[in-house]
Protein backbone atom coordinates (compact mmCIF):
# COMPACT_ATOMS: atom_id res chain seq x y z
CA UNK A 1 120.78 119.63 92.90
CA UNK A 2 121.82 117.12 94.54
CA UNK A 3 125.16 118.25 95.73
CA UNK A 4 122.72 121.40 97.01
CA UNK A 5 120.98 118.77 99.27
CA UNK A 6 124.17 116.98 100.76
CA UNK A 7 125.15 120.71 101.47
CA UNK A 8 121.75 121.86 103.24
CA UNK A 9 121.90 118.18 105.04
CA UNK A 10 125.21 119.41 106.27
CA UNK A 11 124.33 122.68 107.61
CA UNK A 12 121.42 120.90 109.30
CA UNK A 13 123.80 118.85 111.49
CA UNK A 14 126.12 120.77 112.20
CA UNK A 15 123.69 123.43 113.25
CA UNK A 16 121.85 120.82 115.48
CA UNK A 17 125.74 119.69 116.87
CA UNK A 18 126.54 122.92 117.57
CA UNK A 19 123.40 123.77 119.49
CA UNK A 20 123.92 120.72 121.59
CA UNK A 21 127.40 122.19 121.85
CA UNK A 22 126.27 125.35 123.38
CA UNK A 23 123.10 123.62 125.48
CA UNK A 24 126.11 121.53 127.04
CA UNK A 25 128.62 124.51 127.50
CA UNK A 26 125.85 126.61 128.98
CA UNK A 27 124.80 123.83 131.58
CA UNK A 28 128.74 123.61 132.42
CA UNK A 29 129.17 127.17 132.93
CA UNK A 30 126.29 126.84 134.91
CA UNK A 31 127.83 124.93 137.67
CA UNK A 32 130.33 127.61 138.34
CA UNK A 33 129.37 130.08 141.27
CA UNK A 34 130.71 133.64 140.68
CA UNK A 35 133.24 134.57 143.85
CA UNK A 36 131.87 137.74 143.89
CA UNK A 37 128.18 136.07 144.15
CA UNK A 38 126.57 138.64 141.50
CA UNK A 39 123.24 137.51 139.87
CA UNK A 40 122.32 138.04 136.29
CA UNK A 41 120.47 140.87 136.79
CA UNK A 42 123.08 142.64 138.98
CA UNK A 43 125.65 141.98 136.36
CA UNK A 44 123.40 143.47 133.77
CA UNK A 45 122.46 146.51 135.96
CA UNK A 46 125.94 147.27 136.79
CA UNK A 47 127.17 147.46 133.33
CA UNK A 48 124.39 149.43 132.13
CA UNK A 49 125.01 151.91 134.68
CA UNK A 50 128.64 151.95 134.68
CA UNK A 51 128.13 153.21 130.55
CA UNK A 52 125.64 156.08 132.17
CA UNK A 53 122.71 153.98 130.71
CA UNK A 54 119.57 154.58 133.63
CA UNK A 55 116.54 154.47 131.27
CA UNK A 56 116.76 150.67 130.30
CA UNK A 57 115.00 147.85 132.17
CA UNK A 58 115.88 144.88 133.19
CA UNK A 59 113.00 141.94 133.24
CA UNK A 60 112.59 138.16 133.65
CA UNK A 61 111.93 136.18 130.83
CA UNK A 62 110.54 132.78 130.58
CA UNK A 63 112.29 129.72 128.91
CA UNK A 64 115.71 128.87 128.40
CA UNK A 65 118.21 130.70 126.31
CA UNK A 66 115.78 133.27 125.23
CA UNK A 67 117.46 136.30 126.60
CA UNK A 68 117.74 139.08 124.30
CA UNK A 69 117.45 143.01 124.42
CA UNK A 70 114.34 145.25 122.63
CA UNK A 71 115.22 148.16 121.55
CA UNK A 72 111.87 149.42 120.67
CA UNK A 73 111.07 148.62 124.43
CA UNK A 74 114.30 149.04 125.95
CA UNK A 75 114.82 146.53 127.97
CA UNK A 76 117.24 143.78 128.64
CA UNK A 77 114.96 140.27 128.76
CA UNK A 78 116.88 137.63 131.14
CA UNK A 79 115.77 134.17 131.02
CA UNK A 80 114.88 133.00 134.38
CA UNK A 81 117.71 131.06 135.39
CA UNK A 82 120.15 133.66 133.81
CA UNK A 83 118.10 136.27 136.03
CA UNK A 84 118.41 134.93 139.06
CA UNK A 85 122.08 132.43 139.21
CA UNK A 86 124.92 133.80 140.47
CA UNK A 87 127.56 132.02 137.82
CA UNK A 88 129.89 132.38 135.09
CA UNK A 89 127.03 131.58 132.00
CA UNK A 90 124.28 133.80 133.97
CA UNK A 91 127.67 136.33 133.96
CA UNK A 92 128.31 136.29 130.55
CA UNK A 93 124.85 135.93 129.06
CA UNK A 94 123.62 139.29 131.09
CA UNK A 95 126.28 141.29 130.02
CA UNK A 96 126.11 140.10 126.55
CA UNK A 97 122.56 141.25 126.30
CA UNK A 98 123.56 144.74 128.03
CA UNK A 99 125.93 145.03 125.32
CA UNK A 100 123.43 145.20 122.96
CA UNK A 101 121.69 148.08 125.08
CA UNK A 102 124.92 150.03 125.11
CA UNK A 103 124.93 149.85 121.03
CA UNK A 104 121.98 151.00 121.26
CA UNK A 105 122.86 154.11 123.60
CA UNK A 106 126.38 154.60 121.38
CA UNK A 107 124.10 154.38 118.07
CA UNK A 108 125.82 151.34 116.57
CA UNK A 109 125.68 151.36 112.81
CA UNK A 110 124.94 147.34 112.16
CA UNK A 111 122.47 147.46 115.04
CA UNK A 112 120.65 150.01 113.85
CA UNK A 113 120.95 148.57 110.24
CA UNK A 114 119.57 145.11 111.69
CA UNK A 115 116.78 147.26 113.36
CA UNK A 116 115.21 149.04 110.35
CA UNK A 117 115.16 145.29 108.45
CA UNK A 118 113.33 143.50 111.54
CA UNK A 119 109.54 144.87 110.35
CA UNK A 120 110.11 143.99 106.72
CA UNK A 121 112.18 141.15 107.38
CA UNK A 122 109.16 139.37 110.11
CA UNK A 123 107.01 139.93 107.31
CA UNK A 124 109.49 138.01 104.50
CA UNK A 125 110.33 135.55 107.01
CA UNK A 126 106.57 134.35 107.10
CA UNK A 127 105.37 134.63 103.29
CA UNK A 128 108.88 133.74 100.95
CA UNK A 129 109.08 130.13 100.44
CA UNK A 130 105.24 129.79 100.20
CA UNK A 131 105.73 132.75 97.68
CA UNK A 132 108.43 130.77 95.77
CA UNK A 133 106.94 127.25 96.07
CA UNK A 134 103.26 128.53 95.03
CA UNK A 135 105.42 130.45 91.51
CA UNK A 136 106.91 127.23 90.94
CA UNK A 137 103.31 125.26 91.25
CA UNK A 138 101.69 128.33 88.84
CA UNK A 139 104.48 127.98 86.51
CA UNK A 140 103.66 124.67 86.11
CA UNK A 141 100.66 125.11 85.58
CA UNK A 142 100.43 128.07 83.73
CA UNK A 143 102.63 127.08 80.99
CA UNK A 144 104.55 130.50 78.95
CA UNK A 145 102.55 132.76 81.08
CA UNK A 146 105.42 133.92 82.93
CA UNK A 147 103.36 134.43 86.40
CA UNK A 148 104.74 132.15 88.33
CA UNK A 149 107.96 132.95 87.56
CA UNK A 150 107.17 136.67 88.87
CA UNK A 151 105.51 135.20 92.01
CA UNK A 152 108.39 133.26 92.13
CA UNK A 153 111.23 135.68 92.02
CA UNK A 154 109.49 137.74 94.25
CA UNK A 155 109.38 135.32 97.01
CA UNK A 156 113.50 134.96 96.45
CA UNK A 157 113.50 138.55 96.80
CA UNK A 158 112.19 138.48 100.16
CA UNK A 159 114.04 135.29 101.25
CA UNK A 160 117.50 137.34 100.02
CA UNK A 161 116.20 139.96 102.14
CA UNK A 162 116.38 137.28 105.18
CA UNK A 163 119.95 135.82 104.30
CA UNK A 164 120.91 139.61 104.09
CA UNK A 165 119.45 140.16 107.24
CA UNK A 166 121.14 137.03 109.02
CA UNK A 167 124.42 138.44 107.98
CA UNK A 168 124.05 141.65 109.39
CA UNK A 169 123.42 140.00 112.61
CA UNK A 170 126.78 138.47 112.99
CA UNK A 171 128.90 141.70 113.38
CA UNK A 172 126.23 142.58 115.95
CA UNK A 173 126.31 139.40 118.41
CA UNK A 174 130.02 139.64 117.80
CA UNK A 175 130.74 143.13 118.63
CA UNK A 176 127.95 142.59 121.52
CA UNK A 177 130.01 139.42 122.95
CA UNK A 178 133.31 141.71 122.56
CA UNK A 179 131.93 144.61 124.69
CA UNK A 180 130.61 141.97 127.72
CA UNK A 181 133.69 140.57 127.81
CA UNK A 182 135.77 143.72 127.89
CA UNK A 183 133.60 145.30 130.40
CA UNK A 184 133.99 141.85 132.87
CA UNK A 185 137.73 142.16 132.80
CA UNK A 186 138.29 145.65 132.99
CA UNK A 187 136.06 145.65 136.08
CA UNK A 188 137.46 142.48 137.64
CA UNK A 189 133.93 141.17 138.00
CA UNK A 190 135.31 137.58 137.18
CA UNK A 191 138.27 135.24 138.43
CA UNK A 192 140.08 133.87 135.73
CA UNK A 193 138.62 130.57 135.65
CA UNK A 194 135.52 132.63 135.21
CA UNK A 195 136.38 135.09 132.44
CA UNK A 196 137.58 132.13 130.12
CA UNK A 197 134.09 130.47 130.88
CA UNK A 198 132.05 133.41 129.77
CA UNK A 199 134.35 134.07 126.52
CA UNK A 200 134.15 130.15 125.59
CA UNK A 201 130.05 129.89 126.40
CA UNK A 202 129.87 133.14 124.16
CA UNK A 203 131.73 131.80 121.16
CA UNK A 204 129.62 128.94 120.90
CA UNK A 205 126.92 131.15 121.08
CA UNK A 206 128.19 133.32 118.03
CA UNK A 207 128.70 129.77 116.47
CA UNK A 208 124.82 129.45 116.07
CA UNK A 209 124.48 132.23 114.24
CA UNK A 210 127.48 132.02 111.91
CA UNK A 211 125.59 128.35 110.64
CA UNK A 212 122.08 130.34 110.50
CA UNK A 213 123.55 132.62 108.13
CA UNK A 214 125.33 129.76 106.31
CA UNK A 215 122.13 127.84 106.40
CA UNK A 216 120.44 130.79 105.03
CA UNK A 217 123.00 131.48 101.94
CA UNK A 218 122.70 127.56 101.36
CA UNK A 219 118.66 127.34 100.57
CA UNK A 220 118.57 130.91 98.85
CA UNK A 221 121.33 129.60 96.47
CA UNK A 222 119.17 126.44 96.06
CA UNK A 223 116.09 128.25 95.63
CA UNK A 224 117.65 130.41 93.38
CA UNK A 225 118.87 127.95 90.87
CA UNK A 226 115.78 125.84 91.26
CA UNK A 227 113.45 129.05 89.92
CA UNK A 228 115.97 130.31 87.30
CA UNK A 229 116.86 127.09 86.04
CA UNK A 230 113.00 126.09 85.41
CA UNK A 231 112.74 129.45 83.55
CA UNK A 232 115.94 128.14 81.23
């Protein structure tokens, strides 16, 4: 177990370097005015019409990096700096999210995969590792009974459910990332200096959630010994 710890301990720094990583690239990128002087949310409206999309909104968001698309809602949520600046990480952060709204139009197979698993998955999310702690603690207890160990399992169940569901979202920010940056060079909308901005802030983006998912694998494989090797 412990070699499980060293491993989680890992994942935990490198996920907190990497986020300092992106904070940093972000706040770089930041610093570079677009030529053509395009905010966010022109960026964002001119892709989405440009792939015939007209029924998706574009809004202002509060905080910092918390831009992300609903699809249940349909609309594109822009942080308020990515919004309003005219730059190369307001660029690439609008049209990322727009990417997400054109899956969404093209009916994107992981997208809606990832979709379906958000209700069940918010629920999981909230419940598993009391579920599997409070098994263990029964088991305990309980002695033979075999209880806790159901409780247990069940809470690994849903926590599986959230590692699968971290996975899933990789191909999506990905392909998402892909599509923004495609659509900013085939429409010139950036210099050159600009384009390689936006396609370096966006792989340290991806980077977060590549160590989520890691993260994610790490304590369900911990978890997962920790129950079944009690029950041996």
């Amino acid at each position: 177990m412990i070699g499980f710890y060293i491993i989680i301990g890992l994942i935990s720094l490198i996920s907190w370097l990497v986020s300092q990583k992106l904070k940093k690239k972000f706040k770089y990128y930041s610093t570079i005015q677009l030529e053509n002087g395009l905010s966010g949310k022109e960026i964002a409206e001119k892709m989405l019409h440009d792939n015939g999309i007209y029924d998706v909104k574009i809004i202002s968001t509060p905080g910092q990096l918390t831009d992300h698309y609903n699809p249940l809602t349909k609309t594109v949520n822009l942080s308020d700096s990515v919004y309003e600046q005219r730059n190369a990480a307001s660029a690439c952060v609008a049209a990322h999210e727009v990417g997400h709204a054109v899956q969404h139009a093209q009916a994107y197979q992981w997208l809606q995969v990832r979709s379906y698993l958000v209700p069940a998955v918010n629920i999981s999310s909230k419940f598993s590792q009391w579920l599997v702690i409070g098994g263990l603690i029964l088991g305990a207890v309980s002695g033979s009974t075999g209880i806790g160990f159901t409780i247990a399992v069940i809470g690994l169940a849903m926590m599986a459910l959230a590692t699968i569901f971290s996975f899933i979202t990789l191909p999506v920010e990905y392909d998402a990332s892909n599509r923004a940056l495609a659509w900013l060079k085939s429409n010139n909308m950036l210099t050159n200096r600009e384009q390689d901005g936006a396609k370096d802030a966006l792989k340290w983006a991806a980077r977060t959630y590549l160590v989520a998912a890691l993260g994610s694998l790490a304590m369900l494989l911990y978890w997962g010994l920790t129950i079944f090797g009690i029950r041996d």
